[in-house]
N, C-alpha and C. Protein backbone atom coordinates (compact mmCIF):
# COMPACT_ATOMS: atom_id res chain seq x y z
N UNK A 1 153.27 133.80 19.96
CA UNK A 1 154.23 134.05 21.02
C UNK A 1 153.71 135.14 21.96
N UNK A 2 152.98 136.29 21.38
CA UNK A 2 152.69 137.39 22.32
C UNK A 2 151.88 137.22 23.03
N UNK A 3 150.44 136.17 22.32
CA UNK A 3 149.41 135.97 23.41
C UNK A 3 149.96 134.74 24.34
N UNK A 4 150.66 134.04 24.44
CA UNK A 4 151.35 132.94 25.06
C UNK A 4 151.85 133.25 26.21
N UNK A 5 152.60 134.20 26.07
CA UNK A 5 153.60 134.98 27.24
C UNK A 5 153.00 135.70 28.17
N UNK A 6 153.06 135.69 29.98
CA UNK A 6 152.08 136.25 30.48
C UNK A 6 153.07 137.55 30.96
N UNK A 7 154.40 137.86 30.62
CA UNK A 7 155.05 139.08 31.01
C UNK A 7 155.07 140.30 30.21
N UNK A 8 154.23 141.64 30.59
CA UNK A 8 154.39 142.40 29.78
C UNK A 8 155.21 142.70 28.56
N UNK A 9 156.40 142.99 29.42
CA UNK A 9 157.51 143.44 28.63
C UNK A 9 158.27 142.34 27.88
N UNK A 10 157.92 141.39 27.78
CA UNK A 10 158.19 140.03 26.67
C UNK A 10 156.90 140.56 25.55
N UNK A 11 156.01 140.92 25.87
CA UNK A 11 154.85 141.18 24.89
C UNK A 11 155.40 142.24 24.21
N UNK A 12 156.19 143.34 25.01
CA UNK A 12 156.39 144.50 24.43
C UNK A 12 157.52 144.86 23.46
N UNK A 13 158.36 143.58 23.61
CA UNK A 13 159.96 143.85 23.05
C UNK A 13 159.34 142.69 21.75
N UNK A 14 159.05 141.97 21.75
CA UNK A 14 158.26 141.35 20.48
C UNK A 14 157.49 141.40 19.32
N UNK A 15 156.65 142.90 19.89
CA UNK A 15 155.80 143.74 19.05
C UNK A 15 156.46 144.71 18.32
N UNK A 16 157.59 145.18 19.55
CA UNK A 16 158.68 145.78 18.82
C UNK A 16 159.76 145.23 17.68
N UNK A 17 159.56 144.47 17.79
CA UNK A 17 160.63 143.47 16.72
C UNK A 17 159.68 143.57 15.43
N UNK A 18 158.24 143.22 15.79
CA UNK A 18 157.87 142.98 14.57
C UNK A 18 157.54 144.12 13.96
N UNK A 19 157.28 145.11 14.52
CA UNK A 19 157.24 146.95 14.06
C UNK A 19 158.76 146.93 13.19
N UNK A 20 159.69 146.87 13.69
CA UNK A 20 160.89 147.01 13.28
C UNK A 20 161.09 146.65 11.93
N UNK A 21 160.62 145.18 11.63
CA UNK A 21 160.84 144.40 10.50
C UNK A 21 159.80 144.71 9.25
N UNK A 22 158.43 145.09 9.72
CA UNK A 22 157.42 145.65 8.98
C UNK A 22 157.74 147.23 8.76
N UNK A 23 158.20 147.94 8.91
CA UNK A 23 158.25 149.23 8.83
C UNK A 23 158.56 149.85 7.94
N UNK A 24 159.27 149.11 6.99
CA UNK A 24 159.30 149.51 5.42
C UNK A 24 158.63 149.83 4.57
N UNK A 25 158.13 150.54 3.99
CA UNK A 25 156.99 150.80 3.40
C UNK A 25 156.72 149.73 1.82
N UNK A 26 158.06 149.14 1.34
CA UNK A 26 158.07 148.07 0.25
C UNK A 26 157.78 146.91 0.70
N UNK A 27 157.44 146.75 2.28
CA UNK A 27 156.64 145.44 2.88
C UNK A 27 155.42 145.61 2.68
N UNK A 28 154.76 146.39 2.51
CA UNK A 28 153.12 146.57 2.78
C UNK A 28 152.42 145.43 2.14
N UNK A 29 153.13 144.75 0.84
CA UNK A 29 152.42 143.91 0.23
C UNK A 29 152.23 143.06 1.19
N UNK A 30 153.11 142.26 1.97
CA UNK A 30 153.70 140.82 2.87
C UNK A 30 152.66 141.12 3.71
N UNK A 31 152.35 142.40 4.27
CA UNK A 31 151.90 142.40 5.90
C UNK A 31 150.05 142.59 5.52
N UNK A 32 149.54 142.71 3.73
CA UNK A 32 148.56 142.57 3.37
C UNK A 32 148.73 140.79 3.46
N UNK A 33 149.43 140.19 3.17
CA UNK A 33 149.24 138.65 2.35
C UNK A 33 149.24 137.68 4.05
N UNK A 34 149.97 138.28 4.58
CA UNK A 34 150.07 137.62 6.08
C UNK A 34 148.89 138.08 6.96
N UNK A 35 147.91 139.10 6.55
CA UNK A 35 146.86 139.63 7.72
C UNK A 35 147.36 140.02 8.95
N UNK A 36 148.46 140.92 8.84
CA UNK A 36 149.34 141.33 9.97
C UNK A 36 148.46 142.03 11.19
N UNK A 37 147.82 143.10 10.13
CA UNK A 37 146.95 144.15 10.80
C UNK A 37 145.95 143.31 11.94
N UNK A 38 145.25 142.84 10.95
CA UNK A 38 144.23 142.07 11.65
C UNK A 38 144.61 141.14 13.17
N UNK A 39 145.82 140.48 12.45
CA UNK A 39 146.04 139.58 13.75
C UNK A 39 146.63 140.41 14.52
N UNK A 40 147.34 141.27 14.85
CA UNK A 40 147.77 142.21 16.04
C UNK A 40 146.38 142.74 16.28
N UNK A 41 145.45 142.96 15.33
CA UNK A 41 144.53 143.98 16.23
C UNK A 41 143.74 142.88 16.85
N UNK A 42 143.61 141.07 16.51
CA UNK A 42 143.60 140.62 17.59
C UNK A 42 143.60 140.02 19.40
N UNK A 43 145.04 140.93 19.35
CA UNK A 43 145.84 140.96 20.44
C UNK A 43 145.55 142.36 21.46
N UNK A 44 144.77 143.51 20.65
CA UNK A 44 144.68 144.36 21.27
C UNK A 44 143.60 144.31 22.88
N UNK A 45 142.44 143.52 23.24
CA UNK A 45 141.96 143.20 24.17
C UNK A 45 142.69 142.47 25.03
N UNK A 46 143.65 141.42 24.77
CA UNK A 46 144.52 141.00 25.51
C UNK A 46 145.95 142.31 25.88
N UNK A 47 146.25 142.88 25.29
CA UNK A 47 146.75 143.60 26.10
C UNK A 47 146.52 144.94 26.43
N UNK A 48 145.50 145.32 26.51
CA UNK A 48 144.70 146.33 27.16
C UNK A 48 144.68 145.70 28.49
N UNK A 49 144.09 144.01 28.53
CA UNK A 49 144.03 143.75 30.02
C UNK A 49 145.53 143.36 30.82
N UNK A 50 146.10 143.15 29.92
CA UNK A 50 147.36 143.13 30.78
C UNK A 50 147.99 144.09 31.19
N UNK A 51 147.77 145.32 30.40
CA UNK A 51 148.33 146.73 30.38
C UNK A 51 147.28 147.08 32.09
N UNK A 52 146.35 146.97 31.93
CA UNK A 52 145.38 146.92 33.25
C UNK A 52 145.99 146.47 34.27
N UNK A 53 146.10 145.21 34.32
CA UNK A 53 146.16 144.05 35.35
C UNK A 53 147.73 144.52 36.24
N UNK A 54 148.40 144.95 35.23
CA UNK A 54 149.64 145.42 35.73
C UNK A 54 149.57 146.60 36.24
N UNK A 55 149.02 147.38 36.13
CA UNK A 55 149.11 148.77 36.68
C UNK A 55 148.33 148.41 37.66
N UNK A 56 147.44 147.79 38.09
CA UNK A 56 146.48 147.84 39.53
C UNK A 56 147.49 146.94 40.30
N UNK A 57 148.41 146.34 39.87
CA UNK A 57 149.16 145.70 40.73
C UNK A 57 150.23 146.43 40.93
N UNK A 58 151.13 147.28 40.43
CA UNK A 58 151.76 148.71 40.77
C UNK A 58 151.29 149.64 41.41
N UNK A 59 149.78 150.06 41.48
CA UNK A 59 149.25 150.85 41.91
C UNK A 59 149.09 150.03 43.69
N UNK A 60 148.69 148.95 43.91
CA UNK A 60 148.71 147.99 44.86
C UNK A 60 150.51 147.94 45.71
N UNK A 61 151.32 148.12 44.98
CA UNK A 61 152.13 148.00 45.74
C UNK A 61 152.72 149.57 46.00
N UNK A 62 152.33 150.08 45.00
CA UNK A 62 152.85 151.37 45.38
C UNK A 62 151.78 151.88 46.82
N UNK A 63 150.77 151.40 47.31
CA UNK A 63 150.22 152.00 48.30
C UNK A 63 150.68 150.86 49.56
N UNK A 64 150.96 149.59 49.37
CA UNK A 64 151.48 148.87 50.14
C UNK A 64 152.99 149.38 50.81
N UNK A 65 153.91 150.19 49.95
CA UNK A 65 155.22 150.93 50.52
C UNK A 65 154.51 152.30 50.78
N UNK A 66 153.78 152.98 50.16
CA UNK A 66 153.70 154.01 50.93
C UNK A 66 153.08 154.03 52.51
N UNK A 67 151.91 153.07 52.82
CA UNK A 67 151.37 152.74 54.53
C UNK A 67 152.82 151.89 54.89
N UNK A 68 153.74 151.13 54.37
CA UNK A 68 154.90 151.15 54.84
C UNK A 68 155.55 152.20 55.90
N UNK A 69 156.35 152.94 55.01
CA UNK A 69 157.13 154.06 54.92
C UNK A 69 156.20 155.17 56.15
N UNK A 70 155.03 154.94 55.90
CA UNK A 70 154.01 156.49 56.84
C UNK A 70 154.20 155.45 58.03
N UNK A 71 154.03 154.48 57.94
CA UNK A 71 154.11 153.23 59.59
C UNK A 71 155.46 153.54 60.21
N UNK A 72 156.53 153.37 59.10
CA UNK A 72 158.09 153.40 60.04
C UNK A 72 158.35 154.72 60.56
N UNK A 73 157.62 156.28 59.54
CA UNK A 73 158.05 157.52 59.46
C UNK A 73 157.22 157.61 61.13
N UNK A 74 155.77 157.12 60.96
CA UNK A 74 155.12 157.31 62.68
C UNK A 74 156.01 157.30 64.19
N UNK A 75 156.98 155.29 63.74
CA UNK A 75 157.07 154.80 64.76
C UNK A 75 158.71 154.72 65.30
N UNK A 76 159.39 155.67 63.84
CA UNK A 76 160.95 156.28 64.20
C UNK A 76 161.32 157.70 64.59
N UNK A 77 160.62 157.97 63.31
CA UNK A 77 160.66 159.31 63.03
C UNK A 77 160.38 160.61 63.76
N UNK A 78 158.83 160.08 64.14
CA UNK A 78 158.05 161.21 65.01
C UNK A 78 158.96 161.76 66.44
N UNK A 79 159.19 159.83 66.69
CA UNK A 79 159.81 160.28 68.19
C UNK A 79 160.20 160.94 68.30
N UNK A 80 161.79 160.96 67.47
CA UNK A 80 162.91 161.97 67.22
C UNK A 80 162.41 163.28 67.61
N UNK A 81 161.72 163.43 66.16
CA UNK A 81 161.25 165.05 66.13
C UNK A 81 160.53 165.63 67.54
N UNK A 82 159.58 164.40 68.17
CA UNK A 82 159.27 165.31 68.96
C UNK A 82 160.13 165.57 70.31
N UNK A 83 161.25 164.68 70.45
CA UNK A 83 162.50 164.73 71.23
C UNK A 83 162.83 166.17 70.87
N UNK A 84 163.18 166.62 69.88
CA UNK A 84 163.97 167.95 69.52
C UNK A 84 162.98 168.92 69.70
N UNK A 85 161.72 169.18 69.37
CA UNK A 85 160.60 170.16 69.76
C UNK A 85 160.90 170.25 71.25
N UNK A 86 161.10 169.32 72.40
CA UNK A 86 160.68 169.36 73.26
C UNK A 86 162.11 169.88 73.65
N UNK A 87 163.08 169.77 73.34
CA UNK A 87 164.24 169.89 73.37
C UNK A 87 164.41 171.52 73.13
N UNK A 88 163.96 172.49 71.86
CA UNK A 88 163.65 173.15 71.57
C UNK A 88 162.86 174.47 72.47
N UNK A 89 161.65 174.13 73.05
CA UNK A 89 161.00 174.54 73.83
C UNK A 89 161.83 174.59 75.32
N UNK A 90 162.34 174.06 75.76
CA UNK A 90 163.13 173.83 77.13
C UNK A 90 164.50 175.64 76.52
N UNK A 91 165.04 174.54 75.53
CA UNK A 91 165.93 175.83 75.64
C UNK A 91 166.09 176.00 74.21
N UNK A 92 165.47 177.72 74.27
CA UNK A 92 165.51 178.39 73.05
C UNK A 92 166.69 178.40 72.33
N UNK A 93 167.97 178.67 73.00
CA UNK A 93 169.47 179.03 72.21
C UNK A 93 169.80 177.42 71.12
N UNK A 94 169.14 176.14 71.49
CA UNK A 94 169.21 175.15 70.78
C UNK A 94 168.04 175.89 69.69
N UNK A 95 167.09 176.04 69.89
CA UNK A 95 166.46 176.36 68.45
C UNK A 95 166.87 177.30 67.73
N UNK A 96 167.15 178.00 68.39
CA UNK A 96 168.28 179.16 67.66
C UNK A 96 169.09 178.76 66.55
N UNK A 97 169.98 177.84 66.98
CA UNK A 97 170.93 177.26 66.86
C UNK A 97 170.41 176.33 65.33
N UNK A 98 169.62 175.48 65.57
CA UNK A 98 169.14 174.70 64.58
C UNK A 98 168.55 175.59 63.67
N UNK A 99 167.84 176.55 63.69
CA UNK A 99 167.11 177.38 63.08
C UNK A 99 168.18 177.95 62.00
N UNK A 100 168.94 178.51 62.32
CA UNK A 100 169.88 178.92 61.62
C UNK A 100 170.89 177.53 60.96
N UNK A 101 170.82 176.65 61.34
CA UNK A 101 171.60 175.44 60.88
C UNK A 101 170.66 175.27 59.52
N UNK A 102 169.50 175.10 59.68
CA UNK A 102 168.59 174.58 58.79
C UNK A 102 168.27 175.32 57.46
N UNK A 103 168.09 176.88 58.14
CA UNK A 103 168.69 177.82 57.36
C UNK A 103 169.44 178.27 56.00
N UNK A 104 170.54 177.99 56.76
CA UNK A 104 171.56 177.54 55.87
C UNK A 104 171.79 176.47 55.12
N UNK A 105 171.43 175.46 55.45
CA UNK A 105 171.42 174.28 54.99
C UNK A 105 170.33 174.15 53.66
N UNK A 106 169.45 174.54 53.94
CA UNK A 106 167.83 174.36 52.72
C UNK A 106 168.33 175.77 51.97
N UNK A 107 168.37 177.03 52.19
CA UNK A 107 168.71 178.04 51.77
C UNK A 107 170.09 178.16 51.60
């Protein structure tokens, strides 16, 4: 079933089951007579690469939302801010104003 399944966490809640059920220490005979050890340590190259395969694809999307997020923060965001700098610079009593808003607000 574990090498069958190509979803991590189906691999992971399975292994867990069978930890669960072996964990007795008056099983040890069964999990000698069944070659438990052996056949999980089978499985260990297969999910090393899946443990892999998944994280470069997390790692892949996690940089796919972050050039997201830096694209929208460029092409919303900046404006704004530099609306209020410029806003700022024109007339000091607004920065004043915010300065102390912000101030207070973070502090």
């Amino acid at each position: 079933m574990c090498s069958r399944s190509s979803d991590l966490w189906v691999i992971a809640e399975a292994l867990d089951v069978i930890f669960d059920v072996f964990a007795e220490d008056h099983l040890d005979g069964i999990c000698q007579k069944i070659s438990l050890v052996e056949k999980l340590s089978h499985l260990l190259p297969l999910l090393k690469g899946k443990v892999s395969f998944t994280l470069n694809i997390y790692f892949l999307k996690y940089i796919l939302i972050t050039i997201t997020k830096n694209s929208l923060f460029d092409k919303l965001v900046n404006p704004i801010v530099a609306c209020f700098i410029r806003l700022c610079l024109v007339n000091r009593q607004i920065f004043r104003q915010l300065v102390s808003f912000y101030s207070y607000v973070l502090f």
